[in-house]
Protein backbone atom coordinates (compact mmCIF):
# COMPACT_ATOMS: atom_id res chain seq x y z
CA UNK A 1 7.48 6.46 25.43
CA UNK A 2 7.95 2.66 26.39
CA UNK A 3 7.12 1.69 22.70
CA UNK A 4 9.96 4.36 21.88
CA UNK A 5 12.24 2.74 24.10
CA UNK A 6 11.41 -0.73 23.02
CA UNK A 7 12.28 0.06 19.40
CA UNK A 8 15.66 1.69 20.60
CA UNK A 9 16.61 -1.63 22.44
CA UNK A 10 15.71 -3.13 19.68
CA UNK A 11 18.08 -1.64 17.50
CA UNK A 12 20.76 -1.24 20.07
CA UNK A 13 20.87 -5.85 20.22
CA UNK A 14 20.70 -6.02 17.15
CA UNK A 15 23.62 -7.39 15.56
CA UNK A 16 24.56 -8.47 11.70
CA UNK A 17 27.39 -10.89 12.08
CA UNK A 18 27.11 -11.74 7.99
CA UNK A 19 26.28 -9.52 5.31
CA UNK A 20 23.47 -11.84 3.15
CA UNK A 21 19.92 -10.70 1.98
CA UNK A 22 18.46 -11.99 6.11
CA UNK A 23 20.24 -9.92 8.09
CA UNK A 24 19.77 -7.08 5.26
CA UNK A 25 16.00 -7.76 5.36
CA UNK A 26 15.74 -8.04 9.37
CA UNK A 27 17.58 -4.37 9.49
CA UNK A 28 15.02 -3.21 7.06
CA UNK A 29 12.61 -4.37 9.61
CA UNK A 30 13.70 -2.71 12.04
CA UNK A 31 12.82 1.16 10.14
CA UNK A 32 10.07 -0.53 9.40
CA UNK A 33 8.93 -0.94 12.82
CA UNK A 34 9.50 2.39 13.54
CA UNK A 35 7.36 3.36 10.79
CA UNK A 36 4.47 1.17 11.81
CA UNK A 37 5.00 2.85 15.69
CA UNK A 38 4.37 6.01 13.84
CA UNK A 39 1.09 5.51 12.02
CA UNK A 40 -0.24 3.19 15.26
CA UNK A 41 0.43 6.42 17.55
CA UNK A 42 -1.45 9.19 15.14
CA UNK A 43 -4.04 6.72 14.52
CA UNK A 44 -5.30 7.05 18.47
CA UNK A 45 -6.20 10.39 18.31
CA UNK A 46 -7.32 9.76 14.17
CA UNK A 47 -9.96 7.07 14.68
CA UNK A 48 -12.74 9.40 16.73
CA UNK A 49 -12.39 11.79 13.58
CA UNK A 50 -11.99 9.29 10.81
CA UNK A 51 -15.32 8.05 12.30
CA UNK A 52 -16.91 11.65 12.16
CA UNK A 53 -15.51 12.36 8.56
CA UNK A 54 -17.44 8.86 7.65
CA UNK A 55 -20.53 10.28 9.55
CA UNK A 56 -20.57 13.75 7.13
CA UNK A 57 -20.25 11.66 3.60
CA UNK A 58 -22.99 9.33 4.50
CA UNK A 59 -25.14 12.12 5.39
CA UNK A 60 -24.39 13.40 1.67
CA UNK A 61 -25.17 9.84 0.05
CA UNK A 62 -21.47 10.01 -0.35
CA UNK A 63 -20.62 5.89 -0.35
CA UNK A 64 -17.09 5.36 0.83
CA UNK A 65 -15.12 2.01 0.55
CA UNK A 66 -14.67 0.08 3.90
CA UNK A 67 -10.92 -0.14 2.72
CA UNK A 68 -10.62 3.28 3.73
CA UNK A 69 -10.54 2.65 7.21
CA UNK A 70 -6.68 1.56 7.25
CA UNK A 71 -4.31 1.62 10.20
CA UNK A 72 -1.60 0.69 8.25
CA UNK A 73 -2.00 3.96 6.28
CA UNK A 74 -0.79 7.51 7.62
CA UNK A 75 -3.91 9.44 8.27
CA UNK A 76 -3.05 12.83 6.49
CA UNK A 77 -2.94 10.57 3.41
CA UNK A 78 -6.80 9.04 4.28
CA UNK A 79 -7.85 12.61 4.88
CA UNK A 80 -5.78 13.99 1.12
CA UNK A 81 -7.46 11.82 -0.62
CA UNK A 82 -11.15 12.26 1.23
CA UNK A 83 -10.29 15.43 0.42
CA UNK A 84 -9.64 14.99 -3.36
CA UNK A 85 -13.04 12.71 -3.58
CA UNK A 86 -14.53 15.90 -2.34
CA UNK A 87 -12.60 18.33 -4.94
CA UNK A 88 -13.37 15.79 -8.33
CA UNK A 89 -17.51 15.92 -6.83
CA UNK A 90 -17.43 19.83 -6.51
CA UNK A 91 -16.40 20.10 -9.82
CA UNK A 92 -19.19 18.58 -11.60
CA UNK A 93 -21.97 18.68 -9.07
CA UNK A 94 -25.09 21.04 -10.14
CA UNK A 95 -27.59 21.53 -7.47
CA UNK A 96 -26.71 24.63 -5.13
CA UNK A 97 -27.64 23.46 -1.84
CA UNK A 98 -25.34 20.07 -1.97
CA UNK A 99 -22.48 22.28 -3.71
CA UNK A 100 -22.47 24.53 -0.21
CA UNK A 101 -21.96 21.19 2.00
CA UNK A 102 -19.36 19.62 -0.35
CA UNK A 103 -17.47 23.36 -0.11
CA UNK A 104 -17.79 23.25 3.26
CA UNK A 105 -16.77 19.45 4.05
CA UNK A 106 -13.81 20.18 1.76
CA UNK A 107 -12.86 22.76 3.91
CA UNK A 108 -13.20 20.72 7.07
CA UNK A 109 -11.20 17.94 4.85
CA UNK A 110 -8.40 21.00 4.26
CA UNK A 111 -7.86 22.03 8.03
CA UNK A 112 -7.96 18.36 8.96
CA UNK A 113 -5.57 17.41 6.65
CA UNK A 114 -2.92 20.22 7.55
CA UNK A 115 -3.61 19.45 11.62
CA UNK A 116 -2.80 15.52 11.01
CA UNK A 117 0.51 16.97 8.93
CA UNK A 118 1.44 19.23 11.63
CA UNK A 119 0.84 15.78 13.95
CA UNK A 120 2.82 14.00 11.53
CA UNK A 121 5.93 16.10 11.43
CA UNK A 122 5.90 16.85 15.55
CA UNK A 123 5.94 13.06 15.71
CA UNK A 124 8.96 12.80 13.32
CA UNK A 125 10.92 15.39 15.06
CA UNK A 126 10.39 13.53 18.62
CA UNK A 127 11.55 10.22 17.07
CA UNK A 128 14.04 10.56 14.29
CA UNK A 129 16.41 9.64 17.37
CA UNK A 130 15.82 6.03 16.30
CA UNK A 131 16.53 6.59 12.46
CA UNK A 132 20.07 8.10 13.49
CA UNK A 133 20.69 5.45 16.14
CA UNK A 134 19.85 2.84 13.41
CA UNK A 135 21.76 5.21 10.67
CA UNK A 136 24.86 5.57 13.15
CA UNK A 137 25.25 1.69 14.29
CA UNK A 138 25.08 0.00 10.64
CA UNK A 139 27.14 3.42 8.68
CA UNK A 140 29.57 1.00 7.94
CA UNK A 141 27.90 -0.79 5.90
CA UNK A 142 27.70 1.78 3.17
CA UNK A 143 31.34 0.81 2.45
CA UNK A 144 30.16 -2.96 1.99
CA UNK A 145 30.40 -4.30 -1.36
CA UNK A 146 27.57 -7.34 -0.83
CA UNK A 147 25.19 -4.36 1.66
CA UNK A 148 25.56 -2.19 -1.54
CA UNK A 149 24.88 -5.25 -3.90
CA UNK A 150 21.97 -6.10 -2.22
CA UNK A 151 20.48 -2.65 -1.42
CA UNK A 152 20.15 -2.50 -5.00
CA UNK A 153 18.56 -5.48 -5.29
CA UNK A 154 15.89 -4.46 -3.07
CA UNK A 155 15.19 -1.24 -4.45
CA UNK A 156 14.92 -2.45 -7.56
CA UNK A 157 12.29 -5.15 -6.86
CA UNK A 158 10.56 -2.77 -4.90
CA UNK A 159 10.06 -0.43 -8.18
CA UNK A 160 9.38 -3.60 -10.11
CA UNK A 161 6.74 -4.66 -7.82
CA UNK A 162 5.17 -1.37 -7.87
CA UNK A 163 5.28 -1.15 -11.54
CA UNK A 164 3.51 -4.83 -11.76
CA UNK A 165 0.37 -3.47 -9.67
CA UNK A 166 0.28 -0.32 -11.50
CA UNK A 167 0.07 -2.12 -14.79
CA UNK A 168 -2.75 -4.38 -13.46
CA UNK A 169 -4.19 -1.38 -12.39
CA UNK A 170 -4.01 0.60 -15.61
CA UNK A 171 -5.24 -2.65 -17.71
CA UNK A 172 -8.18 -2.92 -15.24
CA UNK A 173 -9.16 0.84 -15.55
CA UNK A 174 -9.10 0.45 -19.69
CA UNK A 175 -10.86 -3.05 -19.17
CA UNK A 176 -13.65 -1.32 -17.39
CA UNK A 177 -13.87 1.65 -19.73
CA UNK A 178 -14.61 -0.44 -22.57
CA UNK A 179 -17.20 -3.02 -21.00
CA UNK A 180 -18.78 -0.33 -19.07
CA UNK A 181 -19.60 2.07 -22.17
CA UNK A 182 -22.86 3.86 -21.86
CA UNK A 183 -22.06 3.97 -18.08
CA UNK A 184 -22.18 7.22 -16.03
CA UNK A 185 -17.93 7.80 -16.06
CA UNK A 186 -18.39 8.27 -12.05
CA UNK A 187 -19.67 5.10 -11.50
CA UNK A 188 -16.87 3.30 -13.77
CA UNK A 189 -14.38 5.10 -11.53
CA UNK A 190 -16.08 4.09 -8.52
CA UNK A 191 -16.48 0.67 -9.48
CA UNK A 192 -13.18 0.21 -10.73
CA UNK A 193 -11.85 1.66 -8.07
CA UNK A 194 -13.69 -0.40 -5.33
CA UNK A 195 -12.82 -3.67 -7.45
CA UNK A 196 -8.85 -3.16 -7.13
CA UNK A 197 -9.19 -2.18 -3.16
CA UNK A 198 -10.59 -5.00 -2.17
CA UNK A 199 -8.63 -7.15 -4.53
CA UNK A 200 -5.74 -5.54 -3.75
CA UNK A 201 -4.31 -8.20 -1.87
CA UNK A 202 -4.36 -11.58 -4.94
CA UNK A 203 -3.05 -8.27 -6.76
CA UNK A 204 -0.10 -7.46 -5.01
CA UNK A 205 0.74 -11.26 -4.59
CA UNK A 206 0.62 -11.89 -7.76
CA UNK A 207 3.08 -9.01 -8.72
CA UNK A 208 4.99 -9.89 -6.28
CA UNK A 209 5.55 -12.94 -6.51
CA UNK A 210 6.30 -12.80 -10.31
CA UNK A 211 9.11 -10.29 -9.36
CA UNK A 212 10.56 -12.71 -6.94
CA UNK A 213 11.28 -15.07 -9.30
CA UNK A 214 12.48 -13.38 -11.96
CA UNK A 215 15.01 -12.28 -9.39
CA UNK A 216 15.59 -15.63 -8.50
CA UNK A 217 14.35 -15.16 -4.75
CA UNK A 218 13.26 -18.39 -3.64
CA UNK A 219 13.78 -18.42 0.14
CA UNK A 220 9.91 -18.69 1.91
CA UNK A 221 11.21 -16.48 5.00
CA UNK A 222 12.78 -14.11 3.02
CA UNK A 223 9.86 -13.66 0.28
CA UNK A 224 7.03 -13.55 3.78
CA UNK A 225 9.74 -10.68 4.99
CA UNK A 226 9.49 -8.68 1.85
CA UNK A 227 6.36 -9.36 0.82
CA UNK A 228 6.03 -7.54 4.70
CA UNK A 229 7.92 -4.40 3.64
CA UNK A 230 6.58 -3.16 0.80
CA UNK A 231 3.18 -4.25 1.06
CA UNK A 232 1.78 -0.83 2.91
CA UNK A 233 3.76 0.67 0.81
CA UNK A 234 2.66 -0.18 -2.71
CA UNK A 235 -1.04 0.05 -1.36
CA UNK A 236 -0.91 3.30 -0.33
CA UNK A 237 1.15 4.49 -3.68
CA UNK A 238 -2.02 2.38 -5.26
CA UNK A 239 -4.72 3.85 -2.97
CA UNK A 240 -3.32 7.67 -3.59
CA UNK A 241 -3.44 7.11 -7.19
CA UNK A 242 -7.14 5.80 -7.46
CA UNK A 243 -8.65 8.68 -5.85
């Protein structure tokens, strides 16, 4: 509750005396910090089970990337997409005995998954407070001809940025294919897959920063700010498209 009330203080001082692309960005921040509040509080009751969902794959030889492990990430998503690992393996796996423990892990994976949504949504409810506080204070600015101007900015290099990594993704996936020939198609995905999380970072940047400057943002606070915002968020449309 004091981390609630710190974010609504937050929002309540804050004050944009000129519409530019800072103050834009720094009220950005501020849903943004509410978003990171969420994902901090249902990680402290997610890491005990995160740990015991790593605990079942390893005792099925099941190898899972240490990028997994991701605070910035919203654990329903971590446990959808264990889940799907588990789905793609059940479809193609052959002896009987390790088919019952995959069925049953999956189902494990299934409950979890709807208990950390249920989490999720409870959370939402408690706080959306601070969305309509933060909706409320800056509504005016929806009449603003340099807020709209630059909204759509924004959005638009946050699709272009997404579309960057998803390209380097798609050429690396083709790459791989074709060097990899003769290679079990599991182990390409796995390997490919492991090579673009833990690149991910020089990926993004890259992307990134190419977008940037074809939208002729030079500023070094304002590129660290929205490198900052949509970040997480291109990583985990990335992450949930790997698995």
């Amino acid at each position: 509750m004091e981390e609630q009330k710190q974010l609504e203080n937050s929002i309540n001082t804050f004050c944009i005396k000129e519409v530019n692309m800072n103050s834009i960005l720094a009220m950005k921040k501020l849903a943004d910090n509410i978003n990171d509040y969420e994902k901090k509080f249902l990680w402290k009751d997610f890491e005990n089970k995160f740990n015991s969902i790593i605990k079942r794959f390893i005792e099925l030889d099941i190898i899972v990337d240490s990028n997994m492990k991701d605070s910035k990430e919203y654990p329903k998503n971590i446990v959808n997409i264990f889940k799907n690992t588990i789905y793609e393996m059940i479809k193609i796996e052959k002896n009987q005995d390790k088919l019952n423990k995959l069925n049953n892990l999956y189902t494990i994976l299934l409950r979890e998954y709807i208990d950390e949504e249920d989490k999720q949504e409870e959370l939402e409810d408690e706080i959306k407070y601070l969305y309509e506080i933060l909706e409320k204070k800056f509504e005016w600015l929806d009449e603003d001809d340099d807020f709209i101007q630059l909204s759509e900015l924004l959005d638009k290099i946050s699709n272009e940025i997404c579309e960057g990594v998803l390209r380097y993704v798609d050429q690396k996936k083709q790459f791989y294919k074709e060097c990899m020939k003769g290679y079990d198609l599991k182990y390409i995905e796995n390997y490919t897959r492991s090579y673009l999380l833990h690149n991910f970072n020089n990926i993004f940047n890259e992307a990134c920063l190419d977008v940037l400057d074809q939208n002729n943002i030079k500023d070094e606070d304002q590129i660290k700010t929205i490198i900052s915002l949509y970040y997480d968020y291109t990583k985990s449309s990335t992450k949930s498209l790997l698995y």
